[in-house]
C-alpha atoms as a PDB file:
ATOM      1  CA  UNK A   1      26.733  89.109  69.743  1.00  0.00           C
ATOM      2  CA  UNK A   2      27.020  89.525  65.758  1.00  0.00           C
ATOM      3  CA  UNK A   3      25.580  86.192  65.436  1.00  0.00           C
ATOM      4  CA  UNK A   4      22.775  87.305  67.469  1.00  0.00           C
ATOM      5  CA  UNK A   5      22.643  90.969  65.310  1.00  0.00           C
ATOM      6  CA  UNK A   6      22.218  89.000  61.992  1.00  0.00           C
ATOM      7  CA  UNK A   7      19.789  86.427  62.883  1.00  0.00           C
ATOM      8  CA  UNK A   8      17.263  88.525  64.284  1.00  0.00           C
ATOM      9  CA  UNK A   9      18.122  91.538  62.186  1.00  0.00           C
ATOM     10  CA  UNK A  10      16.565  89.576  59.088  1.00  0.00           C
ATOM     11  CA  UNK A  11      13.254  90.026  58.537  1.00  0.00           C
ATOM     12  CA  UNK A  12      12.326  92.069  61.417  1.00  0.00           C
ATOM     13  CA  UNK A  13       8.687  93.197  60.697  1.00  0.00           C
ATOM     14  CA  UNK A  14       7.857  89.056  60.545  1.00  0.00           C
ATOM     15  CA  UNK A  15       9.580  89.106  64.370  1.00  0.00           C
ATOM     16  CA  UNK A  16       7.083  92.138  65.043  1.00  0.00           C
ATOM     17  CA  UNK A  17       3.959  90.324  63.857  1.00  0.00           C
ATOM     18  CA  UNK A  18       4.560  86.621  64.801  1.00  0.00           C
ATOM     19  CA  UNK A  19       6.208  86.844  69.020  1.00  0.00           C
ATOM     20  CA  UNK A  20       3.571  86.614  71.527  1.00  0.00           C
ATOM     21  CA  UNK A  21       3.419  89.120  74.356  1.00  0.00           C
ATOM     22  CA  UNK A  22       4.420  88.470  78.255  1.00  0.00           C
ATOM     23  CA  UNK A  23       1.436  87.785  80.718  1.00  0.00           C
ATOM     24  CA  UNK A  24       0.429  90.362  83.013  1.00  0.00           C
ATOM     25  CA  UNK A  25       0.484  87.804  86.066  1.00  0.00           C
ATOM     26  CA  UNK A  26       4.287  87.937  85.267  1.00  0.00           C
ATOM     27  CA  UNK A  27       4.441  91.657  85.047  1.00  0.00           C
ATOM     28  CA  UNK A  28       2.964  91.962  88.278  1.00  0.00           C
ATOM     29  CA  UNK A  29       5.358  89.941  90.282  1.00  0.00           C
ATOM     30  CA  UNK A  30       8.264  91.461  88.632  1.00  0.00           C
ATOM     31  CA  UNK A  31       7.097  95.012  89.568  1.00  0.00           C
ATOM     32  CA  UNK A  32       6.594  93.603  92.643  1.00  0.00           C
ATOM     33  CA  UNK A  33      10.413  93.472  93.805  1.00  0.00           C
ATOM     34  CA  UNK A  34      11.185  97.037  92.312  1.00  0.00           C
ATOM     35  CA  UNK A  35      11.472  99.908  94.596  1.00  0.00           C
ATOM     36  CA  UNK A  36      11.289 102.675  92.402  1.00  0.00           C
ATOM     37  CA  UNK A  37       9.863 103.060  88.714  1.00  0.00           C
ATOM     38  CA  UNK A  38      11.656 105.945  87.403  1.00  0.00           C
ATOM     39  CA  UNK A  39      14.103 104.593  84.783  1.00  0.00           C
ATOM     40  CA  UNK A  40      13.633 100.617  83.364  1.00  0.00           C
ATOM     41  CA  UNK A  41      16.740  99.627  80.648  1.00  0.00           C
ATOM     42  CA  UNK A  42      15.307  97.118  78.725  1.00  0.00           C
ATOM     43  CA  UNK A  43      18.226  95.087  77.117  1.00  0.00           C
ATOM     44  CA  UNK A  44      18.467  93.380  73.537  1.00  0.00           C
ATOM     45  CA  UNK A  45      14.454  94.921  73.172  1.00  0.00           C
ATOM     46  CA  UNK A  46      14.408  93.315  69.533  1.00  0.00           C
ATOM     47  CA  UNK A  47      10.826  95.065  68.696  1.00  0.00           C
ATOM     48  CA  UNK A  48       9.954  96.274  72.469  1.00  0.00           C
ATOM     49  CA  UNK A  49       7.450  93.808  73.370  1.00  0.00           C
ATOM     50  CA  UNK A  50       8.719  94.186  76.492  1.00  0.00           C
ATOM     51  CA  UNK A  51       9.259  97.838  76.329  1.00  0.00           C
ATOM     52  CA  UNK A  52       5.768  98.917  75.525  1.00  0.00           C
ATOM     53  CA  UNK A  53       4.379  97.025  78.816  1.00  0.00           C
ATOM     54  CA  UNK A  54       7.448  98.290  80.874  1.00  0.00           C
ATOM     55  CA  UNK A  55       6.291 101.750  79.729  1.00  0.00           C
ATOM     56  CA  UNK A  56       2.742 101.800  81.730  1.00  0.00           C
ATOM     57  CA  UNK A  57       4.698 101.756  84.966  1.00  0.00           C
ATOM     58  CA  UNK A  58       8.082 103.588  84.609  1.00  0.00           C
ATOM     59  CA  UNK A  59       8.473 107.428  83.586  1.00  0.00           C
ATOM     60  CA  UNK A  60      11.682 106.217  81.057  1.00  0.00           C
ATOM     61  CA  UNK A  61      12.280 103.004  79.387  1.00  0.00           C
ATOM     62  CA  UNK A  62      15.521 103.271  77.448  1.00  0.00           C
ATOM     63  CA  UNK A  63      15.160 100.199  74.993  1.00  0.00           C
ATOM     64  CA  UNK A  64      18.085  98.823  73.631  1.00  0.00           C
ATOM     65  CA  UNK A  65      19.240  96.514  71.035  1.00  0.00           C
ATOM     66  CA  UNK A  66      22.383  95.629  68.757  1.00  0.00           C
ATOM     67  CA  UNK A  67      20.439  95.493  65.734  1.00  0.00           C
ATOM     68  CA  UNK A  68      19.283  98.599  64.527  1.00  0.00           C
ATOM     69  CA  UNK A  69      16.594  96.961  62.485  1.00  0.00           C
ATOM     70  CA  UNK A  70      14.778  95.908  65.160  1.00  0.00           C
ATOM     71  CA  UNK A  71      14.735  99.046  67.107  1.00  0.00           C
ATOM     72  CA  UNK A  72      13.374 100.822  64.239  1.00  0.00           C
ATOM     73  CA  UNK A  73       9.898  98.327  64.229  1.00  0.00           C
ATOM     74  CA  UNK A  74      10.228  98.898  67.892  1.00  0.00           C
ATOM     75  CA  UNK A  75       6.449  99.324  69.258  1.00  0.00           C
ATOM     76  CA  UNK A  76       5.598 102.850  69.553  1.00  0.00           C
ATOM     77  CA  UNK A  77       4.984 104.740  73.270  1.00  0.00           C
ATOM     78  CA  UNK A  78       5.974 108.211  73.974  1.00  0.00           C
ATOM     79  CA  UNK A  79       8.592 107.495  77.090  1.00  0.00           C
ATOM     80  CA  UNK A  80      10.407 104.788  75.143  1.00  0.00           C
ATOM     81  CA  UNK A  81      14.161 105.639  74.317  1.00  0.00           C
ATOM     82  CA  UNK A  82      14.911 103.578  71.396  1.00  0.00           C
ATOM     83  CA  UNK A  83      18.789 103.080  70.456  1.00  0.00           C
ATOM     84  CA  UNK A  84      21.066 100.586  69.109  1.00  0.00           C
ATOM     85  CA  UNK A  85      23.674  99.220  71.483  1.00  0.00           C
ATOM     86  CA  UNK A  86      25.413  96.414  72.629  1.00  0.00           C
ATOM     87  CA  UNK A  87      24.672  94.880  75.830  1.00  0.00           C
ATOM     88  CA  UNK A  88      27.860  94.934  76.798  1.00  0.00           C
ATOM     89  CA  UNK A  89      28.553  98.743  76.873  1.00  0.00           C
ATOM     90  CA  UNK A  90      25.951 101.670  76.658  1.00  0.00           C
ATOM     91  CA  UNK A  91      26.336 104.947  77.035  1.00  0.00           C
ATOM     92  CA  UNK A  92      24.014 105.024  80.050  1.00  0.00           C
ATOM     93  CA  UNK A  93      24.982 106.855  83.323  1.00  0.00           C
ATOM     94  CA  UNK A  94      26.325 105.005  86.674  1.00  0.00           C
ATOM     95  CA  UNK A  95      23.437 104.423  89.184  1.00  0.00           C
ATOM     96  CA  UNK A  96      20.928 105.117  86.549  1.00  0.00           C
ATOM     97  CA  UNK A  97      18.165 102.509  86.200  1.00  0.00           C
ATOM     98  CA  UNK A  98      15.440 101.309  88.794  1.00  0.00           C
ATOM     99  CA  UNK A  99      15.174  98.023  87.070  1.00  0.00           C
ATOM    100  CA  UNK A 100      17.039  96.177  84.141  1.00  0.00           C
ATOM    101  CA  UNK A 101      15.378  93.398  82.019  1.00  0.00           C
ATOM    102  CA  UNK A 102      16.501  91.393  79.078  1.00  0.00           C
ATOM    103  CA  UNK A 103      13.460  89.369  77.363  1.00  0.00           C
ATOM    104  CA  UNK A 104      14.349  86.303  75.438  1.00  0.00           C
ATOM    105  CA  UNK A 105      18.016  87.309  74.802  1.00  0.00           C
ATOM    106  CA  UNK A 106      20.089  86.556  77.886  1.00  0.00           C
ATOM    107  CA  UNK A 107      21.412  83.435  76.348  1.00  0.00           C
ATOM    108  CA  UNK A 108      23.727  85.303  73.546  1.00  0.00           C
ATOM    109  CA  UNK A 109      25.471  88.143  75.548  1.00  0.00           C
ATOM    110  CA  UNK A 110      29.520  88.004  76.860  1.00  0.00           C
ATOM    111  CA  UNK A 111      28.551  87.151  80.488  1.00  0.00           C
ATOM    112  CA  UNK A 112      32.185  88.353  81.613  1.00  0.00           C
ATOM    113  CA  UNK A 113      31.624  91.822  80.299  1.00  0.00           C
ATOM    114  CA  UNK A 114      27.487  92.190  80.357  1.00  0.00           C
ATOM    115  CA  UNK A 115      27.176  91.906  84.495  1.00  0.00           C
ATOM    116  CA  UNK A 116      29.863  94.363  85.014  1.00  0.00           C
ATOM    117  CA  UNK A 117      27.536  96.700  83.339  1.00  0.00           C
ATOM    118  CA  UNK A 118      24.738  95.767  84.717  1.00  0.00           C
ATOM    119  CA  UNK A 119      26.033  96.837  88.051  1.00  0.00           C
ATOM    120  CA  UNK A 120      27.634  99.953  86.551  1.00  0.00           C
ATOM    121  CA  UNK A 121      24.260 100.746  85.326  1.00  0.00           C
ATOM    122  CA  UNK A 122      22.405 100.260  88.394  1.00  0.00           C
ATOM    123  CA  UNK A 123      20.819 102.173  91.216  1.00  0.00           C
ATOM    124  CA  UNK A 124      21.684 100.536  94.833  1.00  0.00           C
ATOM    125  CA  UNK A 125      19.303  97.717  95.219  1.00  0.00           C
ATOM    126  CA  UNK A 126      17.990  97.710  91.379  1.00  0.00           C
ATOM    127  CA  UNK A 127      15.850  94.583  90.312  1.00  0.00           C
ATOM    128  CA  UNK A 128      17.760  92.395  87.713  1.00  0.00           C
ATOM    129  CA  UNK A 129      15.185  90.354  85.863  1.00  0.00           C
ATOM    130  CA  UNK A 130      15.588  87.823  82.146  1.00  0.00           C
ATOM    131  CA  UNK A 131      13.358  85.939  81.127  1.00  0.00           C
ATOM    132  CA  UNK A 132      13.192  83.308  78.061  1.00  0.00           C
ATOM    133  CA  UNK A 133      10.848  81.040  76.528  1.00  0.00           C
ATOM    134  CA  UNK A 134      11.551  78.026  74.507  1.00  0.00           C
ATOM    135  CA  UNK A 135       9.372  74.681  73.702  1.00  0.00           C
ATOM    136  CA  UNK A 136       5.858  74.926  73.652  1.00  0.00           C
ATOM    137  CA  UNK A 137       2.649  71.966  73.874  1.00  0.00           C
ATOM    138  CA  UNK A 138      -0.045  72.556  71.674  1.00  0.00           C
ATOM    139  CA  UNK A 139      -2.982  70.412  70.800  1.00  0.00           C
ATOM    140  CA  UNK A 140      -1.452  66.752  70.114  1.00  0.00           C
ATOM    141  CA  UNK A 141      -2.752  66.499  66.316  1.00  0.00           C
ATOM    142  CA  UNK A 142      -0.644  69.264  65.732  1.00  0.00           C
ATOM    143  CA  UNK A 143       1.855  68.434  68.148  1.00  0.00           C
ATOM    144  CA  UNK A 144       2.602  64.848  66.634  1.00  0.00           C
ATOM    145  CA  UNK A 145       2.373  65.674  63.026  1.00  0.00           C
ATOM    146  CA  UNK A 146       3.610  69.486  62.587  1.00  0.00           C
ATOM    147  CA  UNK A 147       5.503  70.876  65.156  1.00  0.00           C
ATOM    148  CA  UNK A 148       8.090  67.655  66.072  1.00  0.00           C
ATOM    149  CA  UNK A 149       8.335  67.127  62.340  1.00  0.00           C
ATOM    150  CA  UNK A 150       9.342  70.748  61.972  1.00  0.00           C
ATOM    151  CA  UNK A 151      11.808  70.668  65.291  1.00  0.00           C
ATOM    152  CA  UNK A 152      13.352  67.421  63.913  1.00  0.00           C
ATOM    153  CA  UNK A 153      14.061  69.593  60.397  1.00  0.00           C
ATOM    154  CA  UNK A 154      15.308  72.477  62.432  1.00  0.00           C
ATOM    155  CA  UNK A 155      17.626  71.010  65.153  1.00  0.00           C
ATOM    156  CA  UNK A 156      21.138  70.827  63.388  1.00  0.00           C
ATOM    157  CA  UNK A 157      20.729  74.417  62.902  1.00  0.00           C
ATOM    158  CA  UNK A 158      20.027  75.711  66.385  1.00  0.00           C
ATOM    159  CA  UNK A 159      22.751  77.638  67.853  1.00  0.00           C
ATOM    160  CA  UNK A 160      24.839  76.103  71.055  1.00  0.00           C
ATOM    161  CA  UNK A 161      23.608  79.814  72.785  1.00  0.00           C
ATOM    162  CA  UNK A 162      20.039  78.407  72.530  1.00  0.00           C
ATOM    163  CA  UNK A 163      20.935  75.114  75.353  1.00  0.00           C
ATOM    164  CA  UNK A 164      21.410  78.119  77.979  1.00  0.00           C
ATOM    165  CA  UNK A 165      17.750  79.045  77.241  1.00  0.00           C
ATOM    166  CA  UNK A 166      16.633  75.537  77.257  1.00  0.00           C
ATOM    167  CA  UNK A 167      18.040  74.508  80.536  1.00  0.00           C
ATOM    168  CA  UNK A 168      15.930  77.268  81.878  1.00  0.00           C
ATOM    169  CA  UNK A 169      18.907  80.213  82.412  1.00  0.00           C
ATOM    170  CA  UNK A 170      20.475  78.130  85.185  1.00  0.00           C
ATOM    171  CA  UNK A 171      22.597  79.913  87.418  1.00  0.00           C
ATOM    172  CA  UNK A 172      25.686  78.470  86.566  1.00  0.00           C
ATOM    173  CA  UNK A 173      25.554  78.435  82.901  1.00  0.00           C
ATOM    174  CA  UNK A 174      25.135  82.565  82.963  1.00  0.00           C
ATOM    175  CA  UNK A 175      27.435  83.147  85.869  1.00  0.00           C
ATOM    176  CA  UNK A 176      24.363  85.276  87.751  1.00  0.00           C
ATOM    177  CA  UNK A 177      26.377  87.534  90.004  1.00  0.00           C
ATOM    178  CA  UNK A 178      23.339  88.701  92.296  1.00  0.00           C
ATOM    179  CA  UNK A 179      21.074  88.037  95.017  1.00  0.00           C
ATOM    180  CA  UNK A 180      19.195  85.393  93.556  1.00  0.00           C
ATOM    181  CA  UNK A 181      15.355  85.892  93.925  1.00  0.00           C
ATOM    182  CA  UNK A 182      13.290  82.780  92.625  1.00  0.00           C
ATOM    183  CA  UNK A 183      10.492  83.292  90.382  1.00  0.00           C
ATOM    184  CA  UNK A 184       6.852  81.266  90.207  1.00  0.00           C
ATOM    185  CA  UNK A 185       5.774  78.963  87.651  1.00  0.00           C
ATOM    186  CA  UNK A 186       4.500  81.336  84.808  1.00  0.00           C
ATOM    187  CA  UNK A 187       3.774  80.487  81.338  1.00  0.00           C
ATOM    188  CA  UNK A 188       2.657  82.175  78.132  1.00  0.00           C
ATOM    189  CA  UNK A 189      -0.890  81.101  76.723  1.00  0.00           C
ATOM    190  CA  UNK A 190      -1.802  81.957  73.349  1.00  0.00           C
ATOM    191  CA  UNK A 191      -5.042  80.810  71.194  1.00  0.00           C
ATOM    192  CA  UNK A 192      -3.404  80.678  67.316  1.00  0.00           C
ATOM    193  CA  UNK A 193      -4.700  80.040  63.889  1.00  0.00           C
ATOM    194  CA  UNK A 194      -2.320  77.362  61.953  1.00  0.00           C
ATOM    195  CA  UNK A 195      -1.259  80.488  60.164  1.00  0.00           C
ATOM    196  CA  UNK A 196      -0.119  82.544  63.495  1.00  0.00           C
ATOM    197  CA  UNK A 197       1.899  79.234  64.780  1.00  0.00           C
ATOM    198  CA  UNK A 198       3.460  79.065  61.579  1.00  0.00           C
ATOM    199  CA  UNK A 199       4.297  82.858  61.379  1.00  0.00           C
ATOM    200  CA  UNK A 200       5.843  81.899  64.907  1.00  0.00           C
ATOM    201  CA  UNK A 201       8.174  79.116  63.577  1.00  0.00           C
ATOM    202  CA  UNK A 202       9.406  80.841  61.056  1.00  0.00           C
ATOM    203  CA  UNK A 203      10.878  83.278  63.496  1.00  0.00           C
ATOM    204  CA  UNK A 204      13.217  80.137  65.082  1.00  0.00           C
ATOM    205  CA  UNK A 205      17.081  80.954  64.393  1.00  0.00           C
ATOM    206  CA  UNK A 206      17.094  77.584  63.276  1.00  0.00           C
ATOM    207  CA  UNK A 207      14.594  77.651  60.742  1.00  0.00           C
ATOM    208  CA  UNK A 208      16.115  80.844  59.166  1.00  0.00           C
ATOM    209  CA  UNK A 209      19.561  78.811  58.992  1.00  0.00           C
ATOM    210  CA  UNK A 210      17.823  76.106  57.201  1.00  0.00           C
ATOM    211  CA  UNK A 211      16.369  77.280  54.940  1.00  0.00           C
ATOM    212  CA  UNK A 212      19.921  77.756  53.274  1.00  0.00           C
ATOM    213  CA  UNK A 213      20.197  74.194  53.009  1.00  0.00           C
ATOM    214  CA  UNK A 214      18.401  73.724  49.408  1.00  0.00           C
ATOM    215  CA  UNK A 215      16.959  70.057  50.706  1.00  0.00           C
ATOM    216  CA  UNK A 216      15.725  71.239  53.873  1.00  0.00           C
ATOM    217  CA  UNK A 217      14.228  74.484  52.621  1.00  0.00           C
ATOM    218  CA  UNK A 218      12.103  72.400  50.540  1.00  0.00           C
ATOM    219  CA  UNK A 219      11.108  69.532  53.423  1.00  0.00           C
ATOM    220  CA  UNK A 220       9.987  72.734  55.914  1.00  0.00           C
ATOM    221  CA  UNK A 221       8.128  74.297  52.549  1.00  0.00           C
ATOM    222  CA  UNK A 222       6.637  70.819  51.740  1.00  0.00           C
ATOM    223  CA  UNK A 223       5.781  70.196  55.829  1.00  0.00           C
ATOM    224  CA  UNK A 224       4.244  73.433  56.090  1.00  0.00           C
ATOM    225  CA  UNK A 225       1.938  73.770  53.222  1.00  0.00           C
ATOM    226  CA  UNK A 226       0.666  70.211  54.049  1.00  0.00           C
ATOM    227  CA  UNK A 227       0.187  71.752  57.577  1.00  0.00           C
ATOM    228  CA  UNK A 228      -2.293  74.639  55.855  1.00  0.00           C
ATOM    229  CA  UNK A 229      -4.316  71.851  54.445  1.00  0.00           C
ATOM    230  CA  UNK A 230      -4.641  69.252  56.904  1.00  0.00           C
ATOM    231  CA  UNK A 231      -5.320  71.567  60.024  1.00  0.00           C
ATOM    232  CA  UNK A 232      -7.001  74.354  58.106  1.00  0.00           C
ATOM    233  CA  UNK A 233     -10.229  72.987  60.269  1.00  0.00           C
ATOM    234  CA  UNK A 234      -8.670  74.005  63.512  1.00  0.00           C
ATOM    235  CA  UNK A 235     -10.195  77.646  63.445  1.00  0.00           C
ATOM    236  CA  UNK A 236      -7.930  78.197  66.914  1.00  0.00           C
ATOM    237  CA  UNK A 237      -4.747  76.497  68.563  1.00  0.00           C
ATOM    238  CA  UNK A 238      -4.095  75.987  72.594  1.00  0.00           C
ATOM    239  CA  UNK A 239      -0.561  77.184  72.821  1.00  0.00           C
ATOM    240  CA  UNK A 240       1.199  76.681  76.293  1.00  0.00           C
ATOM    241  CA  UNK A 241       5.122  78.230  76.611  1.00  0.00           C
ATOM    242  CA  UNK A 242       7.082  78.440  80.506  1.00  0.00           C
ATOM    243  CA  UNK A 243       8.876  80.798  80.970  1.00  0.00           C
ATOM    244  CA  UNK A 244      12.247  80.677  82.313  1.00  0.00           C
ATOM    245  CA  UNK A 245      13.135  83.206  84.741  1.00  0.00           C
ATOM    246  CA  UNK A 246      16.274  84.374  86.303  1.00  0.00           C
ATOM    247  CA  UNK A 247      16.085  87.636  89.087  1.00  0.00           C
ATOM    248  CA  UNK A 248      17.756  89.420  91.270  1.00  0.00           C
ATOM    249  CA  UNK A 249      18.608  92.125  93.403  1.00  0.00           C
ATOM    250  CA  UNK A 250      21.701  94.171  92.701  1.00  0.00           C
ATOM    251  CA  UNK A 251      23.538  95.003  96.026  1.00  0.00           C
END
């Protein structure tokens, strides 16, 4: 997970400010399939977007992360437990945690060591739950002339991690151990100035990696200051992201 560490370790506060939050509608069916709310262990928390919803239900939320930059913009609430660790091992107790999530992350742990901690973590009949999202539709101006420009920059910089999150966290690709329990259709949607959708790109792995590349930093800073100017008019921006879900029940 260093690769993972450093990418998201840069720039922090910009992660903070730019991520959109999780809908309730997905909150509630998630809570749904947990038993007890006593202890959550939310895993690779970056800033605890997740954390500081997680933390209206459940007396703890330990909040985790490898990068001890994000933990320390990690979104304040008096029974989050921030610390940095890897996924992989914590110094948590066996059988602690009611429930176990891991928000847009899942795709970069060690899958061979990461589940055996999971159930090492675990209460009998915990609630595994990750969830990712990736592509998003906007309003087709934008769309056509911003945003697939900007991927097309981008894409020989994404990570091979980032095809696990793509093809939706299917089984197979992150050797889920558990009792499978399939999710609903559930999507984030965000209204966004031209300035909060570009704050939101700039948060892509991939766009971080490129703008290494001398030529390419200048096409994305050339793309996105024509952006400013041509869809300045748009005072907001439909934004549509699925979510990806994968769940469980830890026997």
């Amino acid at each position: 997970m260093t690769q993972f560490a450093n990418t998201f370790a840069e720039r922090s506060d910009e992660y903070v400010q730019a991520r959109p939050r999780y809908p309730r509608a997905f909150y509630d069916w998630m809570l749904q399939n947990v038993y007890t709310k006593e202890q959550v262990w939310d895993c690779a928390t970056g800033n605890g977007q997740a954390a500081v919803d997680l933390a209206k239900y459940f007396s703890v939320v330990q909040a985790t992360d490898i990068s001890s930059e994000q933990v320390s913009q990690g979104l304040e609430a008096p029974n989050i437990v921030y610390s940095a660790q890897p996924a992989e091992k914590t110094i948590f107790k066996e059988k602690q945690f009611d429930l176990i999530t891991v928000a847009q992350a899942l795709h970069w742990f060690d899958y061979s060591k990461f589940w055996t901690e999971v159930k090492r973590v675990a209460k009998p009949d915990a609630f595994f739950c990750a969830w990712g999202y990736a592509w998003f539709d906007c309003d087709k101006e934008i769309f056509e002339q911003f945003v697939m420009p900007l991927r097309e920059i981008v894409s020989p910089y994404w990570a091979a991690n980032n095809k696990i999150l793509w093809d939706g966290y299917a089984s197979h690709d992150v050797s889920f151990p558990f009792k499978k329990i399939e999710a609903p259709e559930f999507s984030i949607e965000e209204k966004w100035s031209i300035n909060q959708l570009i704050g939101y790109l700039q948060t892509w792995s991939s766009y971080k990696r490129a703008l290494q590349d001398e030529a390419k930093c200048s096409e994305l800073t050339n793309l996105i200051s024509s952006a400013k100017k041509r869809f300045s008019q748009y005072q907001l921006i439909n934004i549509d992201m699925p979510i990806a879900v994968v769940a469980g029940r830890i026997l």
